[in-house]
Protein backbone atom coordinates (compact mmCIF):
# COMPACT_ATOMS: atom_id res chain seq x y z
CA UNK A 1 0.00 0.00 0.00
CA UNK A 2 2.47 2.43 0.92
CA UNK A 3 4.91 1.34 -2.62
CA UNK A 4 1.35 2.27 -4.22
CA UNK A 5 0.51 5.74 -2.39
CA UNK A 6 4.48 6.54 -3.77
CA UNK A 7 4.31 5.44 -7.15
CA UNK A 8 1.23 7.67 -6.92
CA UNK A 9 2.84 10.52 -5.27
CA UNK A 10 0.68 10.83 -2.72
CA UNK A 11 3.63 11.54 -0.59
CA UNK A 12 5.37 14.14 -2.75
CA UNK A 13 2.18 16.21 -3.24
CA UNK A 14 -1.47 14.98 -1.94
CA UNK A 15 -0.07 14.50 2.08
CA UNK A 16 2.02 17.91 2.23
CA UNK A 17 -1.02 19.25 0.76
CA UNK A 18 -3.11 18.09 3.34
CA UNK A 19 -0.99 19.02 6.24
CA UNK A 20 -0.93 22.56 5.03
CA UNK A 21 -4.44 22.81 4.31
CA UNK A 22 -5.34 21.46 7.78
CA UNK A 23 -2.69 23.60 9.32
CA UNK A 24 -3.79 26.76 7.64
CA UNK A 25 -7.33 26.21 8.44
CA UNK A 26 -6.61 25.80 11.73
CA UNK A 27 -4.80 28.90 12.21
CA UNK A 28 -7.43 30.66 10.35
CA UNK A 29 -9.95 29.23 13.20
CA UNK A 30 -8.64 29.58 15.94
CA UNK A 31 -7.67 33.64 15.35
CA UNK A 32 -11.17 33.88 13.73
CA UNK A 33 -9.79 35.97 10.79
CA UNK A 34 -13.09 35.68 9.14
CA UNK A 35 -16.20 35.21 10.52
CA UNK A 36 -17.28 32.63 8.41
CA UNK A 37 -15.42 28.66 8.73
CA UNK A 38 -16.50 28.64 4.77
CA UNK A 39 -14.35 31.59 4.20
CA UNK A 40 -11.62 30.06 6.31
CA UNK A 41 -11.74 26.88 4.35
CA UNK A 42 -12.06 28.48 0.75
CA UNK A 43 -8.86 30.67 1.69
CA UNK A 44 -6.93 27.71 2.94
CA UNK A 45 -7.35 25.42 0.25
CA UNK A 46 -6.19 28.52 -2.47
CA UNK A 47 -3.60 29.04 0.04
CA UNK A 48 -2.31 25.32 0.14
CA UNK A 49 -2.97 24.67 -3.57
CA UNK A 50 -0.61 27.74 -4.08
CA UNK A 51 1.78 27.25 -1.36
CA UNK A 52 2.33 23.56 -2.95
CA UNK A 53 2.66 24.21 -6.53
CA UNK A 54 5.26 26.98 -5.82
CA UNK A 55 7.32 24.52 -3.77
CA UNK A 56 7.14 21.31 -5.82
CA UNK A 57 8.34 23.25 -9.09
CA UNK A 58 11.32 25.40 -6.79
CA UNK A 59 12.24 22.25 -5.08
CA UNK A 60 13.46 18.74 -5.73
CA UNK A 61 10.55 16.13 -5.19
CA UNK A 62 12.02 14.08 -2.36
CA UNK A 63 12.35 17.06 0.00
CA UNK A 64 9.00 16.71 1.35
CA UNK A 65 9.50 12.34 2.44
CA UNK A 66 12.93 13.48 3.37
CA UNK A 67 11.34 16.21 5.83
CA UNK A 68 9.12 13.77 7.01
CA UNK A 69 11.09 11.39 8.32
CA UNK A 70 13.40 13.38 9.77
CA UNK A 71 10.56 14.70 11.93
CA UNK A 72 9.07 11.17 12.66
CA UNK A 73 12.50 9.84 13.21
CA UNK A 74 12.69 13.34 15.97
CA UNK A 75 9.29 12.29 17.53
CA UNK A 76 10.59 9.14 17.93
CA UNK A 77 13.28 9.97 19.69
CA UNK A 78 12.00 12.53 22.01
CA UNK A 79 9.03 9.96 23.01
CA UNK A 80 11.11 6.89 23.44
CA UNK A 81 13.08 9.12 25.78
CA UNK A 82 10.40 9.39 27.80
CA UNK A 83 9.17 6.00 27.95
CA UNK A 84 13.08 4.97 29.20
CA UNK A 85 12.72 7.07 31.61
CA UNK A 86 9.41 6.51 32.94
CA UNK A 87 10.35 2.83 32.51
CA UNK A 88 13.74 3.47 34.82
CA UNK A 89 11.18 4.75 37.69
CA UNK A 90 11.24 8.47 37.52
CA UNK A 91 8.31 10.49 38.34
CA UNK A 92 7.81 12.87 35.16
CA UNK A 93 5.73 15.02 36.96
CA UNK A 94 8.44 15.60 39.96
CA UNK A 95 11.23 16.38 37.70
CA UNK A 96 12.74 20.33 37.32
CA UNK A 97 11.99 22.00 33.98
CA UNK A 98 15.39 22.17 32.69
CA UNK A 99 15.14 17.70 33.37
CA UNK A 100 11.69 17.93 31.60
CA UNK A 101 13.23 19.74 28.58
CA UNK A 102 15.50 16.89 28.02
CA UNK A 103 14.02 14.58 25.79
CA UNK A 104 12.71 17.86 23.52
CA UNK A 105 16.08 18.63 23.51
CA UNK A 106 17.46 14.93 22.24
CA UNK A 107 14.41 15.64 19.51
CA UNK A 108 15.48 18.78 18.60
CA UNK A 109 18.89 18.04 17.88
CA UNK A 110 17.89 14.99 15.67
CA UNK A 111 15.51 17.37 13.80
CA UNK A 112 18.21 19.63 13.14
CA UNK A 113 20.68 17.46 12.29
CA UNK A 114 18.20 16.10 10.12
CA UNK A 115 16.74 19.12 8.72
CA UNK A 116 20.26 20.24 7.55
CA UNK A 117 21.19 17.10 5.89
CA UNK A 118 17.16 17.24 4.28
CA UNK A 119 18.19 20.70 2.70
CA UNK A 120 22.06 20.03 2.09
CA UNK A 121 20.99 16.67 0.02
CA UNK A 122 18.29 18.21 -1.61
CA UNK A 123 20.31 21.50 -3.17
CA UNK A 124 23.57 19.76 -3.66
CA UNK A 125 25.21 20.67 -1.41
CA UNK A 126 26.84 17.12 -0.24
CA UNK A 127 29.61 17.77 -2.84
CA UNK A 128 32.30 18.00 0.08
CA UNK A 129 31.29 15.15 1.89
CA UNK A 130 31.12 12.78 -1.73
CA UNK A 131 33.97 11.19 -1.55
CA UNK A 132 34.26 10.20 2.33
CA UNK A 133 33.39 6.40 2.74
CA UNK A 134 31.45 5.22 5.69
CA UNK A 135 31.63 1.79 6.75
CA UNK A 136 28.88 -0.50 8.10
CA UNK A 137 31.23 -1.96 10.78
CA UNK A 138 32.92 1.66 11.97
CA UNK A 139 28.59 2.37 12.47
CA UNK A 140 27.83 0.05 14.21
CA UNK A 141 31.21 -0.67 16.43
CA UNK A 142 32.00 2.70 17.22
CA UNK A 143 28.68 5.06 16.39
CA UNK A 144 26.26 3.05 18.18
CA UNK A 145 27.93 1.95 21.19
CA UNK A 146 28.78 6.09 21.84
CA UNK A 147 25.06 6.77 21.24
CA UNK A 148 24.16 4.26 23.56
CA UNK A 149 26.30 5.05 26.06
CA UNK A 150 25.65 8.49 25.80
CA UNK A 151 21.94 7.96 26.25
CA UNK A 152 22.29 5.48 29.22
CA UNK A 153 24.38 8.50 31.16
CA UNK A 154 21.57 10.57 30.31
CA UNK A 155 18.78 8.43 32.30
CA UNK A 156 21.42 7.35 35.07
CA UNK A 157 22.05 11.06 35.73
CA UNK A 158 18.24 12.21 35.83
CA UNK A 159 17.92 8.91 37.75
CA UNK A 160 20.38 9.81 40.24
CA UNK A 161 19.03 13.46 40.40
């Protein structure tokens, strides 16, 4: 189903479409810029319809999945934080709010990361990076076992805390 809704391109156009029509026309509700929720809607479909067809023809086709999954791979990361750490016996309700910023902040710097490598791949800009070779094994010996590591002194120190 989803090889279909690609060959499709239902993700390059129909779902960013979507998420900016819903988006708008939420905005539009919720400041009540018009009076009327059929004037809200007829201005944020023009307004997505627009917004899309400039983008797709100024930018490559894969930035959209590319953005995407950088924000679901983000998500995921900020809410499997949480669930270690609930998990490891820490009251989330208890903690300080620089200790409940945290896991937003282990999102956030995925998403960045992410969002620069979304826009650097996208506009060619990887041309300095081309010819460095990364192996599988150096990824997963060295890479992972920091992240890891990293992560599990993360939830032993808001443990200990």
């Amino acid at each position: 189903m989803v090889a279909f809704m690609s060959e499709a391109g239902l993700f390059h156009l129909f779902f960013p479409w979507l998420l900016l029509l819903t988006f708008t026309y939420g905005v539009l509700q919720k400041y009540e810029v018009f009076e009327e929720p059929s004037i809200n809607g007829a201005v944020a479909v023009a307004f997505s319809f627009l917004a899309i067809g400039g983008v797709y023809f100024a930018f490559p086709e894969t930035l959209f999945t590319n953005f995407a999954a950088v924000l679901a791979f983000a998500s995921f990361v900020a809410l499997g934080f949480l669930i270690v750490m609930a998990v490891a016996g820490i009251d989330l309700d208890s903690m300080t709010d620089i200790e409940k910023n945290i896991p937003l902040a282990a999102g956030a710097l995925i998403l960045g990361g992410g969002l620069i490598a979304v826009v650097a791949s996208s506009f060619g800009l990887t041309g300095v990076v081309e010819n460095v070779e990364v192996d599988a094994d150096m990824v997963d010996e060295v890479l992972m076992p920091v992240l890891l590591l990293g992560f599990i002194l993360a939830v032993v120190y808001i443990t200990s805390n």
